[in-house]
Protein backbone atom coordinates (compact mmCIF):
# COMPACT_ATOMS: atom_id res chain seq x y z
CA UNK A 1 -24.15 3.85 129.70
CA UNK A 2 -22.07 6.97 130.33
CA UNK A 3 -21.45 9.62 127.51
CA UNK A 4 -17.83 8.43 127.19
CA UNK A 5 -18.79 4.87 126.93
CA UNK A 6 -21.09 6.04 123.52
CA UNK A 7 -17.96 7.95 122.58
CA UNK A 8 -15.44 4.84 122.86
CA UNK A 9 -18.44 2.69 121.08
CA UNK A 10 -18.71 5.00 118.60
CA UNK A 11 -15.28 4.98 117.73
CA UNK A 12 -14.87 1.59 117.95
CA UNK A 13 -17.63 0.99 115.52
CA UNK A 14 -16.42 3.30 112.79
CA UNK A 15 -12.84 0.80 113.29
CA UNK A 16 -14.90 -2.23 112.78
CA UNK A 17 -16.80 -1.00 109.84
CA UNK A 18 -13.49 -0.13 108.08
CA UNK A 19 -12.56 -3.31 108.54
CA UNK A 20 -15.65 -4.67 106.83
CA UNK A 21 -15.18 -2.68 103.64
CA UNK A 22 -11.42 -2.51 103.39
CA UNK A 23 -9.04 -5.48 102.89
CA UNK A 24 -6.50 -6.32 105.37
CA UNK A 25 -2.90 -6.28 104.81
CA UNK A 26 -1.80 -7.27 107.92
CA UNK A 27 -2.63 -6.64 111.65
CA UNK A 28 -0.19 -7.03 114.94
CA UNK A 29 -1.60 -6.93 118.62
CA UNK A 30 1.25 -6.38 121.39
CA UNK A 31 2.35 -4.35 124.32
CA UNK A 32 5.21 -2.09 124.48
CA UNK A 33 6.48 0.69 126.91
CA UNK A 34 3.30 0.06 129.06
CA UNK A 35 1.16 0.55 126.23
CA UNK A 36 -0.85 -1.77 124.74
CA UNK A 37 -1.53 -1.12 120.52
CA UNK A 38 -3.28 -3.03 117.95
CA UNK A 39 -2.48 -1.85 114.36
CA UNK A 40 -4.24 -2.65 111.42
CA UNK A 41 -3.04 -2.29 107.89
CA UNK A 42 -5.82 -2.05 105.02
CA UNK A 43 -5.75 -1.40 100.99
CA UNK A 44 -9.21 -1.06 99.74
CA UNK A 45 -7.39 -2.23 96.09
CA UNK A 46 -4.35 -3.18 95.25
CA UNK A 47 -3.43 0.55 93.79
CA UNK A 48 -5.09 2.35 96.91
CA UNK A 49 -2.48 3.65 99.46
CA UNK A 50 -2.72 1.85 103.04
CA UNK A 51 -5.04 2.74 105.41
CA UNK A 52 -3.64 2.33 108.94
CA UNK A 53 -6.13 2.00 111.89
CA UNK A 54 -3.97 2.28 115.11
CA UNK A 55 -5.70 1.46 118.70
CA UNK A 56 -3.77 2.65 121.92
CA UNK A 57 -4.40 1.89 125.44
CA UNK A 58 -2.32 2.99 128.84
CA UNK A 59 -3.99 5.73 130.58
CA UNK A 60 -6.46 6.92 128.40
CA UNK A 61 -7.44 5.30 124.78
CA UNK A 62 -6.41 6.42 121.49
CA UNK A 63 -7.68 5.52 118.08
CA UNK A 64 -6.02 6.96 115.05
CA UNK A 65 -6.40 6.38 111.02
CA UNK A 66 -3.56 7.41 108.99
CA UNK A 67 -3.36 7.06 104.98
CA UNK A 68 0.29 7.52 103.53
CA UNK A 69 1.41 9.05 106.83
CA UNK A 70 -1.18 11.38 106.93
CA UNK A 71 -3.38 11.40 110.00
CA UNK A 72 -7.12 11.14 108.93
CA UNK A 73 -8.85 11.02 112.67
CA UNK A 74 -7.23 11.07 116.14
CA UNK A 75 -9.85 10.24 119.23
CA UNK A 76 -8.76 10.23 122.90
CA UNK A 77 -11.46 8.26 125.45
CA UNK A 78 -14.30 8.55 122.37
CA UNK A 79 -13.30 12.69 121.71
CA UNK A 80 -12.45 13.01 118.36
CA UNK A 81 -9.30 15.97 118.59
CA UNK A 82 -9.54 19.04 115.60
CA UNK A 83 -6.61 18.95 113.20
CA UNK A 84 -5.16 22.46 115.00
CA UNK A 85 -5.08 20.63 118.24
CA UNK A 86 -2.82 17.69 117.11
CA UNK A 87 0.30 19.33 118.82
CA UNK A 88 -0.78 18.40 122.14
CA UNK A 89 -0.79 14.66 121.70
CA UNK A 90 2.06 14.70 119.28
CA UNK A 91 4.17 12.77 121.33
CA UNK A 92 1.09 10.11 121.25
CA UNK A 93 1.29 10.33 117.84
CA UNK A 94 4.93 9.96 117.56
CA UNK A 95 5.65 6.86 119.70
CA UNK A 96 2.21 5.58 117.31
CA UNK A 97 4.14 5.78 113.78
CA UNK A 98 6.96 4.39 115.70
CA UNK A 99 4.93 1.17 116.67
CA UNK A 100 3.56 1.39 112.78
CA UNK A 101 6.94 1.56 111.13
CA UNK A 102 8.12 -1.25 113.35
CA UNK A 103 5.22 -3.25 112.71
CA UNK A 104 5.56 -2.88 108.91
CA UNK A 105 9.14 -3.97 109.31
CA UNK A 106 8.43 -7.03 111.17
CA UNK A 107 5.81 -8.05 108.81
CA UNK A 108 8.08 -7.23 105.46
CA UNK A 109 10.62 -9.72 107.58
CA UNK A 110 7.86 -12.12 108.07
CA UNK A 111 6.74 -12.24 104.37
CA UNK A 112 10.58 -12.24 103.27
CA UNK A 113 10.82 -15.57 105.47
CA UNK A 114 7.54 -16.89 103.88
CA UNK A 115 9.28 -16.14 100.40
CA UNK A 116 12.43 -18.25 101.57
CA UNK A 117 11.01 -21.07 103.11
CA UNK A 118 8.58 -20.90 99.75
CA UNK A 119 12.05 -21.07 98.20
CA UNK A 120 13.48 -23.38 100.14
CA UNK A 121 10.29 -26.08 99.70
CA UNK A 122 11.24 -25.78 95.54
CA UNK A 123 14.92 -26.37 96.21
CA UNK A 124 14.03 -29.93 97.98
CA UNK A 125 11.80 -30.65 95.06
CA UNK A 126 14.41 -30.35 92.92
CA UNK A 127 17.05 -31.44 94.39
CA UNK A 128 14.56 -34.74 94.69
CA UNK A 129 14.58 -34.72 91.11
CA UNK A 130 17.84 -35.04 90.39
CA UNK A 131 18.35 -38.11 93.06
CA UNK A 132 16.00 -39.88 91.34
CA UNK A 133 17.70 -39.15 88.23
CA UNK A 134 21.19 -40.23 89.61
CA UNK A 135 19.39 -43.41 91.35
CA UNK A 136 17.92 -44.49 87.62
CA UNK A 137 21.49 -43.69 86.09
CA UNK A 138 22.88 -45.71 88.98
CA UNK A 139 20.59 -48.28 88.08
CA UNK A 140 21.34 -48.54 84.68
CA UNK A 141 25.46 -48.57 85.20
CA UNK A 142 24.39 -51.59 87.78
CA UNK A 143 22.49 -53.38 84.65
CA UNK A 144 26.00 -52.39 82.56
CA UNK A 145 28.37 -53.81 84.89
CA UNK A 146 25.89 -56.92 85.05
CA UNK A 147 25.67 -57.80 81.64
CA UNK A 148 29.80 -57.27 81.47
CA UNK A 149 30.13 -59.66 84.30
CA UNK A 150 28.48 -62.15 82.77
CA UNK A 151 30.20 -61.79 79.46
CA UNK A 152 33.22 -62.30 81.31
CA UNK A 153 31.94 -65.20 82.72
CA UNK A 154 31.48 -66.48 79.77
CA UNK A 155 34.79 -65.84 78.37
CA UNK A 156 36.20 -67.52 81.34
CA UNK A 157 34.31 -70.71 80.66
CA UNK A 158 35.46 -70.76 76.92
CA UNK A 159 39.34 -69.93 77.64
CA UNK A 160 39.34 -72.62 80.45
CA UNK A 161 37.73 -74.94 77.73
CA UNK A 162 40.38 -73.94 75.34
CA UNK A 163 43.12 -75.03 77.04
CA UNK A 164 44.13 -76.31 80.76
CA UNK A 165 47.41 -74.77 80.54
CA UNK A 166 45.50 -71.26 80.61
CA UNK A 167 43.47 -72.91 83.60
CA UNK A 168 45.20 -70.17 86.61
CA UNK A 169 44.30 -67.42 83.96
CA UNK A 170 40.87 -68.44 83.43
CA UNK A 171 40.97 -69.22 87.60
CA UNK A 172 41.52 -65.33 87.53
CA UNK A 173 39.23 -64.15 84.98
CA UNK A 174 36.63 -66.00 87.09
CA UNK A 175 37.44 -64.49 90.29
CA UNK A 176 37.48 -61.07 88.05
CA UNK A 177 33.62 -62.15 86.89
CA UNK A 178 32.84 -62.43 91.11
CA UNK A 179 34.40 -58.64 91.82
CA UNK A 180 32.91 -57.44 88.75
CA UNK A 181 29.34 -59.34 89.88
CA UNK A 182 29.40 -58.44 93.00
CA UNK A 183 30.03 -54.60 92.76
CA UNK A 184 27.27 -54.80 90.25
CA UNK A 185 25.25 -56.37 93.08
CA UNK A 186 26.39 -53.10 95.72
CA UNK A 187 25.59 -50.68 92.24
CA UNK A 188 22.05 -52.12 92.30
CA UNK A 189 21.75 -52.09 95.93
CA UNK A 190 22.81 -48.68 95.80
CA UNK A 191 20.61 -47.56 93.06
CA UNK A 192 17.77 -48.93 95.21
CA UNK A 193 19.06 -46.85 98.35
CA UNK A 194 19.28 -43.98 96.45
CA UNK A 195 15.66 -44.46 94.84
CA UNK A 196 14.25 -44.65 97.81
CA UNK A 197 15.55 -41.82 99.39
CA UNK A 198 14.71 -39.56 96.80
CA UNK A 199 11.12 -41.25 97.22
CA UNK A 200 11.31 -40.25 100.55
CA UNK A 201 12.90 -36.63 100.08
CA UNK A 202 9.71 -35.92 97.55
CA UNK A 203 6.81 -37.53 100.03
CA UNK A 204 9.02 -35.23 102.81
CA UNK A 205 8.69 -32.25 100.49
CA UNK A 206 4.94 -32.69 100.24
CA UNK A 207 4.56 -33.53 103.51
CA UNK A 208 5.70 -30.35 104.49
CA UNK A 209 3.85 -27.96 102.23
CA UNK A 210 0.79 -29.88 103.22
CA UNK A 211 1.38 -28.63 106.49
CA UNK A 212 2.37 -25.72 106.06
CA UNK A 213 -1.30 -25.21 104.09
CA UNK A 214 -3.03 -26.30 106.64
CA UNK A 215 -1.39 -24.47 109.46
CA UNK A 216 -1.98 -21.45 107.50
CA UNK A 217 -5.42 -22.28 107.20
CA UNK A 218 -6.13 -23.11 110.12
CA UNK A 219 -4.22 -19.90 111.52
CA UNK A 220 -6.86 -17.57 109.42
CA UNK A 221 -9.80 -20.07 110.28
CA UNK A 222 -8.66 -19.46 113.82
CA UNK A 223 -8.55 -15.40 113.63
CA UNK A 224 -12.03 -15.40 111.53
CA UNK A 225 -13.87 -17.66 114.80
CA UNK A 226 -12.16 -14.95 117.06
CA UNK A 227 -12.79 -11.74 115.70
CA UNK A 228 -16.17 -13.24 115.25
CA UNK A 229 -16.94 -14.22 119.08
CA UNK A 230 -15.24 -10.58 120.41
CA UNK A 231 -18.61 -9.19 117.82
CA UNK A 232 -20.81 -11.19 119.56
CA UNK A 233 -19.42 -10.73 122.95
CA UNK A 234 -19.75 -6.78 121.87
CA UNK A 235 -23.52 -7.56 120.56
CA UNK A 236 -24.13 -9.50 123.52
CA UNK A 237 -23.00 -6.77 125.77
CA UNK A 238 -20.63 -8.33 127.65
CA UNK A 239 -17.74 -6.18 126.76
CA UNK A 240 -17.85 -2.56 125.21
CA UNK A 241 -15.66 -3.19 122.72
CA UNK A 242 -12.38 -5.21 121.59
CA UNK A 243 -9.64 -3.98 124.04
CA UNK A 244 -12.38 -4.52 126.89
CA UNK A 245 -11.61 -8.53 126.61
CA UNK A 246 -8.83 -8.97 128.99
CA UNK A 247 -9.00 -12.52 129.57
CA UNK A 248 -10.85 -15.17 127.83
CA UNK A 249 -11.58 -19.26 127.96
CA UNK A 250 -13.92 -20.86 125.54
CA UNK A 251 -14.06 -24.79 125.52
CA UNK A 252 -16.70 -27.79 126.29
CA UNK A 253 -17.17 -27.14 129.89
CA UNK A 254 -17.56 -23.30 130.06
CA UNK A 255 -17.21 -19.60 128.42
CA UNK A 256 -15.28 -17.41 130.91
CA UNK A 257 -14.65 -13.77 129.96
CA UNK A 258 -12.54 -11.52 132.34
CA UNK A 259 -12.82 -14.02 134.96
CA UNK A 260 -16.16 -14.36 135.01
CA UNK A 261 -18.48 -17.19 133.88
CA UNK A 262 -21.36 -16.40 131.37
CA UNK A 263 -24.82 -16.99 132.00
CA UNK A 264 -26.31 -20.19 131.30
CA UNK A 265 -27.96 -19.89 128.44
CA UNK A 266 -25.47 -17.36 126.91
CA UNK A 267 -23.06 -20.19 127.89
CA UNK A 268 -24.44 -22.98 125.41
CA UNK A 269 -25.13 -20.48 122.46
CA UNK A 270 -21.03 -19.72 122.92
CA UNK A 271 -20.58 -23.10 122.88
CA UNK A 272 -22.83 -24.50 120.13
CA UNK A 273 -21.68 -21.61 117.82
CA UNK A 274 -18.02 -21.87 118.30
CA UNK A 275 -16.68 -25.20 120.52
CA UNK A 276 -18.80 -27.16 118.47
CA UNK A 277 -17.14 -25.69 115.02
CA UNK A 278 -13.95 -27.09 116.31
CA UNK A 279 -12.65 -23.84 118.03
CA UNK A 280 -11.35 -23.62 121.60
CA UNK A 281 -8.56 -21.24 123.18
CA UNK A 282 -7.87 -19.46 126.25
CA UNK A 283 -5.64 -16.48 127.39
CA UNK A 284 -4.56 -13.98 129.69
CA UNK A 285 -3.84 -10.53 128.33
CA UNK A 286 -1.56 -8.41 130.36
CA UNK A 287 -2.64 -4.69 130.21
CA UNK A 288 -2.51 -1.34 132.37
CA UNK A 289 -5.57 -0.22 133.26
């Protein structure tokens, strides 16, 4: 292993064991401007100020730790660079707190759309609420207009028994008692309609923040398997360190990493320990060398 290799491991192992000890606030992996940068965002508390680790990759490889804007370490290739010697990388450094204050933006957007879709998901269940409170008020003005309807039958039969010559009146009373028994009929059928929809407006509702639980779980159950096969792969020795996986394929049939197949018996310890828990993936990172 070459002396800059230790120096990049070394690095990279002080990044990981901040990790360990701090908790995350968020973390974004993506490519801009021919650079590739992962940023991670850490509070040790709530009270603590963030802690940004910042990896960047085009030419050479910079790691940087910031806390409140403040630049703790800056390392180029493994070297870690004095304080007084900043100014020569300090457009590095520059287009690196742009990345971070974009990155913060995008994830304030992303937990403002979490907060409205949170919203959102108590609107339907309330607005579920009150159509099954309008379907049982429907319901009961159906019940109303049936008990009327048969009152006026009723009063039909005893004004036709009264007297024939009110016979066309009572004629029309009764053909009142069909309108009125029939809309009460298209009330209760109604009522029923709306019942159900509400039913299925609330079973909808939960429906979808049972999903939306279990993608998120499965989203952090997904990022826990990874970040724990890149360790291995590091402990293993197949790559150096994180940014050294540039492809990757895990599933039933093989463990490919960077295009190459591993060994045998590596192979089925990748694929006991993680195909086996339920986690597959494969992907193609573009990145400049």
């Amino acid at each position: 292993m070459t002396t800059m290799q230790i120096r990049i491991l070394r690095t990279v192992t002080l990044m990981l064991l901040t990790v360990m000890i701090t908790r995350e606030t968020f973390c974004q992996t993506f490519e801009s401007g021919g650079r590739f940068f992962n940023i991670n965002v850490y509070r040790v508390d709530d009270d603590s100020p963030q802690v940004i680790t910042v990896v960047c990759k085009d030419a050479s490889l910079y790691v940087v730790q910031m806390e409140g804007g403040k630049i703790l370490n800056f390392s180029v290739d493994g070297r870690n660079v004095p304080t007084d010697s900043l100014g020569r990388y300090q457009t590095v450094i520059d287009t690196i707190k742009d990345r971070v204050r974009e990155a913060e933006l995008q994830a304030k957007r992303d937990r403002a759309q979490s907060e409205r879709d949170r919203e959102q998901a108590g609107r339907d269940r309330e607005q579920a609420g009150r159509d099954r409170l309008q379907a049982d008020r429907d319901r009961e003005q159906a019940e109303r207009n049936r008990l009327q309807g048969e009152l006026s039958r009723q009063q039909a039969l005893l004004e036709r028994d009264q007297a024939e010559k009110n016979r066309e009146e009572v004629e029309m009373n009764r053909d009142l008692v069909e309108r009125n028994r029939q809309q009460a009929d298209r009330d209760r059928e109604q009522a029923e309609r709306d019942r159900v929809q509400a039913t299925r407006d609330r079973e909808q509702a939960e429906r979808d923040r049972e999903q939306a639980e279990r993608d998120r779980k499965r989203a952090e159950e997904d990022r826990k398997m990874m970040d724990s096969l890149i360790k291995d792969l590091i402990a293993d020795g197949i790559v150096t360190d994180r940014d050294g996986v540039h492809s990757l394929k895990v599933d039933a049939d093989e463990v490919i990493v960077n295009g190459k197949r591993l060994p045998e018996a590596l192979e089925k310890k990748y694929i006991a320990r993680y195909v086996k828990q339920g986690f597959s993936m494969s992907f193609q990172r573009n990145c400049c060398n």
